[in-house]
Structure formats: C-alpha cells, structure tokens
Protein backbone atom coordinates (compact mmCIF):
# COMPACT_ATOMS: atom_id res chain seq x y z
CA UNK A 1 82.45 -99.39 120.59
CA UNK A 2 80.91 -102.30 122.50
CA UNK A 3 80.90 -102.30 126.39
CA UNK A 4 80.49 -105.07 128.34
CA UNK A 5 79.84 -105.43 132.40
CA UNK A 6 78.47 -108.77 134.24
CA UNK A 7 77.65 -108.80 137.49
CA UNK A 8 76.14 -112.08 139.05
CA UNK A 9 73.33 -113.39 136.70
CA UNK A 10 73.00 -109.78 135.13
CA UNK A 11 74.61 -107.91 131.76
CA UNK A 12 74.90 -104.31 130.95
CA UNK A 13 75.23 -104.58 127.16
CA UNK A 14 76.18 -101.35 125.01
CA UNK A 15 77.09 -100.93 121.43
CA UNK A 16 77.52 -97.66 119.93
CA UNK A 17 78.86 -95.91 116.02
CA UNK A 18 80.56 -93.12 115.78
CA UNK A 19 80.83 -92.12 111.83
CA UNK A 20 81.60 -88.78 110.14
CA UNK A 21 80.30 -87.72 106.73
CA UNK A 22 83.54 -86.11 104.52
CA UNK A 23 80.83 -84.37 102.71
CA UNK A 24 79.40 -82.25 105.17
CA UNK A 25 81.85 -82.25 107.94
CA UNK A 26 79.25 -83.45 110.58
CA UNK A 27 79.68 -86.75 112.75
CA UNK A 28 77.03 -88.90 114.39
CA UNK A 29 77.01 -90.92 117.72
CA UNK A 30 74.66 -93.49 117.82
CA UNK A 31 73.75 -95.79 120.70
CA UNK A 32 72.29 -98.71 118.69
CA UNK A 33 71.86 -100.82 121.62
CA UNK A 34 71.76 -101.04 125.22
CA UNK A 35 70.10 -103.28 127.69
CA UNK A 36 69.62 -105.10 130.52
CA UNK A 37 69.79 -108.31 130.14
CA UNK A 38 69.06 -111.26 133.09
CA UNK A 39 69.86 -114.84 133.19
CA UNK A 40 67.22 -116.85 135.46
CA UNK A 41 66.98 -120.51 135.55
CA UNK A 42 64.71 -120.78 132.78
CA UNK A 43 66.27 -118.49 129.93
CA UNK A 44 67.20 -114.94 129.73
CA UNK A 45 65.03 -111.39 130.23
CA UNK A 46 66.51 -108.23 128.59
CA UNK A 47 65.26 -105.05 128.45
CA UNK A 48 65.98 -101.66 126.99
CA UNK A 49 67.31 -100.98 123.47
CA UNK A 50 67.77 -103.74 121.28
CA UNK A 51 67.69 -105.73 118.22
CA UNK A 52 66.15 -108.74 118.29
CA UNK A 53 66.35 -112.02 115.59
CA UNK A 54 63.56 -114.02 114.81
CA UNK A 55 63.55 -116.61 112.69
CA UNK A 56 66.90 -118.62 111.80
CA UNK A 57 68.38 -117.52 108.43
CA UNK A 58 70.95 -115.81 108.71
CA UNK A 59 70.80 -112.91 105.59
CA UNK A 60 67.50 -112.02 104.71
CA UNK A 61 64.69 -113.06 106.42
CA UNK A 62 60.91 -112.89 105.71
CA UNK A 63 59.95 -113.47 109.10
CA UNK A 64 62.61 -111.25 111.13
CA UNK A 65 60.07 -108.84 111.24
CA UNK A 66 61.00 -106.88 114.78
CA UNK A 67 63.54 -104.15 113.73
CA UNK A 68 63.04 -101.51 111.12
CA UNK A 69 65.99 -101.18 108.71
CA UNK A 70 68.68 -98.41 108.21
CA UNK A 71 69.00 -98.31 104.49
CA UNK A 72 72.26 -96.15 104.74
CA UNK A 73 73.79 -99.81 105.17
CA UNK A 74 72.50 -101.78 103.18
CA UNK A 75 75.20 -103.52 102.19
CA UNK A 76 76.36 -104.92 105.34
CA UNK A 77 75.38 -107.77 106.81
CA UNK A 78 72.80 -109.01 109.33
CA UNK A 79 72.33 -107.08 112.49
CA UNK A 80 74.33 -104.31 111.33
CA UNK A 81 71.43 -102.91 108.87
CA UNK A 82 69.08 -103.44 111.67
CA UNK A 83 68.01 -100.09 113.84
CA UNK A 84 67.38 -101.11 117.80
CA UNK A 85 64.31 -100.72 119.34
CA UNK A 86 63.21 -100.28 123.04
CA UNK A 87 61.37 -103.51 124.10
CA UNK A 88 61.31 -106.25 126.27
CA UNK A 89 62.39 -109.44 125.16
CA UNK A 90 62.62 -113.00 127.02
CA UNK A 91 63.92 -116.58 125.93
CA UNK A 92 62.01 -119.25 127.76
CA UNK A 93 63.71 -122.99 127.64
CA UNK A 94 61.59 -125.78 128.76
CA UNK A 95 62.67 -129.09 127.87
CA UNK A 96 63.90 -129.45 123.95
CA UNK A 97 61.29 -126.45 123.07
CA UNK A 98 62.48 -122.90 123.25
CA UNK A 99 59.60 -120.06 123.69
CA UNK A 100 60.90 -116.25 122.19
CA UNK A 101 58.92 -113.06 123.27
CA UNK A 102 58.98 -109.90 122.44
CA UNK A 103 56.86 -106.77 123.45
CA UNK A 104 57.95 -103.54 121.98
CA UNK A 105 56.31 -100.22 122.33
CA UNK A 106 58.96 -98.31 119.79
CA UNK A 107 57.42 -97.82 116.68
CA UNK A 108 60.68 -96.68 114.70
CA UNK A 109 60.63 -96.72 110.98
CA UNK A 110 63.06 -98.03 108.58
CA UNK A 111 65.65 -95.42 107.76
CA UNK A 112 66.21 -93.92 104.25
CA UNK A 113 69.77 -92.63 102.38
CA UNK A 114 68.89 -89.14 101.52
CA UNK A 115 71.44 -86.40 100.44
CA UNK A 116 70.30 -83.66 102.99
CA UNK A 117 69.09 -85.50 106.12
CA UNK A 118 65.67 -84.67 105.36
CA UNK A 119 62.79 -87.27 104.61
CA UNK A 120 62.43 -89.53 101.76
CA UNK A 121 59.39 -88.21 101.54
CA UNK A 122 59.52 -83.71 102.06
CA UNK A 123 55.92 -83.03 100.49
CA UNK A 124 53.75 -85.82 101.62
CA UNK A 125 51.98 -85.93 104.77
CA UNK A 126 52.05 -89.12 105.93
CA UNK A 127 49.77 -89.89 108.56
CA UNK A 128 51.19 -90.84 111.97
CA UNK A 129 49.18 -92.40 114.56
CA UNK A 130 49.80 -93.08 118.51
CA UNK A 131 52.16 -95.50 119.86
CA UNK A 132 50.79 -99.06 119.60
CA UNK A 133 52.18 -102.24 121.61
CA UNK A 134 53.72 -104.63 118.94
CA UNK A 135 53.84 -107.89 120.04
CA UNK A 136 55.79 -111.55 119.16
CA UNK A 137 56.00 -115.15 120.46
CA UNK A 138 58.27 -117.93 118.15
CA UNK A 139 58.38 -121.52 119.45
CA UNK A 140 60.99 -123.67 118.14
CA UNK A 141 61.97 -127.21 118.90
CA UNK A 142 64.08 -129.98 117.46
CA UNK A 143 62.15 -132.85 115.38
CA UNK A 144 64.04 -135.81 114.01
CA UNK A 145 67.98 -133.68 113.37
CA UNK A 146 66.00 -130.37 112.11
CA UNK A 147 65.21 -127.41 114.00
CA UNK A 148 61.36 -126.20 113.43
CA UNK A 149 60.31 -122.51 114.55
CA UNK A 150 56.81 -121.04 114.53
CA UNK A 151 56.45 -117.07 114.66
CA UNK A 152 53.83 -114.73 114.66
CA UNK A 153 53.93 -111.08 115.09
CA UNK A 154 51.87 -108.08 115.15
CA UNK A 155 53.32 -104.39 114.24
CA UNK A 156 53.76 -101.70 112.41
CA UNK A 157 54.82 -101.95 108.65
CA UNK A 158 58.25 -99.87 108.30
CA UNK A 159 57.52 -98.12 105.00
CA UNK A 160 54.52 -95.84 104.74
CA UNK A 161 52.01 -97.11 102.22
CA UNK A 162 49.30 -95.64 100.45
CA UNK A 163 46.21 -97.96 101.71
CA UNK A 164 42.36 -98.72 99.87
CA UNK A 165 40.79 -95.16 101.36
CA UNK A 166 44.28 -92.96 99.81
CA UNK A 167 45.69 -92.25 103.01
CA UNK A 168 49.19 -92.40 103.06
CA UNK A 169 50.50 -94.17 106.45
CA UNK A 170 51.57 -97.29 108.18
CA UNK A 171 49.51 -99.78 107.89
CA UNK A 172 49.12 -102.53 110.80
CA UNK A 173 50.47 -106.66 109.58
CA UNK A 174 50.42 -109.71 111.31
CA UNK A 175 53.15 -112.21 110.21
CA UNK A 176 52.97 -115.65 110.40
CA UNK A 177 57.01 -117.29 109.77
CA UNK A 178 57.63 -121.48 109.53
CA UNK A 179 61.51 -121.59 109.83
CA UNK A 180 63.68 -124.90 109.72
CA UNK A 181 67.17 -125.45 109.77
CA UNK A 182 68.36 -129.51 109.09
CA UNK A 183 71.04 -131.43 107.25
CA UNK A 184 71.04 -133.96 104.62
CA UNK A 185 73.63 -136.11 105.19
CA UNK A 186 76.61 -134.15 104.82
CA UNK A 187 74.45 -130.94 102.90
C-alpha cells in the first residue's frame, strides 16, 4: 500500500507490506518507508524513513551502500530488497552539477531468511556498539553526453565480521564509488 498527500511544496510519502507466512499462520505489517519530503528552490529535503539510491546502476550496485538488505527477497528487484532507514537526505542542484546527502543515524543490519525468526547467528555473541552517525555526499554532473558521479560514504558494514583481534562485530568502511552512465552512438 503506497499513500500519497501533497500539500504546497511538501509530500507525505508512505509505503507499507502486508504478507502472511502459510507456514506458520502469522502475518507481518511493515512500514518500509515514510517521510517528509520538501521541495525548495534548490532541490528537495526529506526526512524520516527511507531508502535512498546512490550511484546509477540500476541492479546491483557496489557503491549503493546506504540501505542494509532484506535477504528474504532476494530475488526481486532494486528497491524492493532494500530495508528503509531513518535519515535525512537532501538533493542540491546548482547549475549542470547535482550534490546528494545523506546523514543517517539508523544503524539497521541486513536481514537474513531463517526458518524460525530467530538470528542467523543463535550462539554467537556478536558485539554491538552505540549508534554512530553514518554519513554520504555524491556529486554528479554531465561531461561531454555521459553522466559522471563521485560518492563517498562512511557506515556501518551490514554483515557482522570476524575482524584481526577475533571479535565478532561490525566493522566501520568508507566507500569511495566512480559511476557513469553514457551512450555510444546508438549502444
């Protein structure tokens, strides 16, 4: 169910799954967005629950780093996998260059297919620390007929890992993503 209301320059965006498991008899609402979401002169602002795309491919993508994964669905496509996370996010347009930002203080993790709703992971301790800031910027901007993006961002890996010292956690990445998007005469 997706709800839509507009008022002036502002949305109220909602989209929410309802499913039921045959196997156990128990359903499941999830809200897996909602947001604010503002239109100023120079872009857009949203904030709230969300999933936000970096980078420009369309499947999978190295640098679309912002949203942990629910691997229940793996098999659909784009978004759809993708779990949303509270954050602010803001689109900045100034000339032929477009500046993406993200701050997100959610550190969800990626969701795993189990049998009995339990963890992936019932005997290991993994070690869970405090709620960090995550942070992104992408630039993009249009040379010659291609599209070029820059991205960094700094997070949370989604899958606990066991690090150099055996402790068994998330470990904290930086990404760096190059993205283009161009034609070849008619390819």
């Amino acid at each position: 169910l997706d709800c839509y209301y507009t008022f002036a320059t502002i949305d109220v965006i909602s989209r929410n799954a309802l499913e039921y498991n045959w196997g156990t008899q128990k359903n499941k609402y999830d809200v897996r967005e909602f947001y604010l979401s503002w239109y100023p002169t120079f872009g857009e602002i949203r904030i709230g629950k969300q999933i936000i795309p970096l980078g420009m491919a369309d499947g999978n993508n190295p640098t679309d780093n912002v949203n942990p994964y629910n691997y229940n669905y793996l098999f659909l496509s784009g978004v759809e996998r993708k779990i949303g996370v509270s954050s602010l996010y803001s689109d900045i347009y100034w000339g032929d260059y477009q500046l993406k930002i993200i701050l997100k203080l959610d550190n969800s993790k990626n969701i795993f297919p189990s049998e009995d709703e339990d963890s992936i992971f019932p005997n290991i301790n993994i070690i869970t620390s405090r709620q960090e800031l995550e942070y992104g910027f992408s630039i993009k901007m249009m040379l010659s007929e291609n599209d070029i993006s820059f991205s960094y961002y700094r997070g949370k890996d989604y899958i606990p890992i066991i690090d150099n010292d055996n402790n068994f956690g998330y470990r904290k990445t930086h990404v760096l993503g190059l993205n283009t998007v161009g034609f070849m005469n008619q390819f």
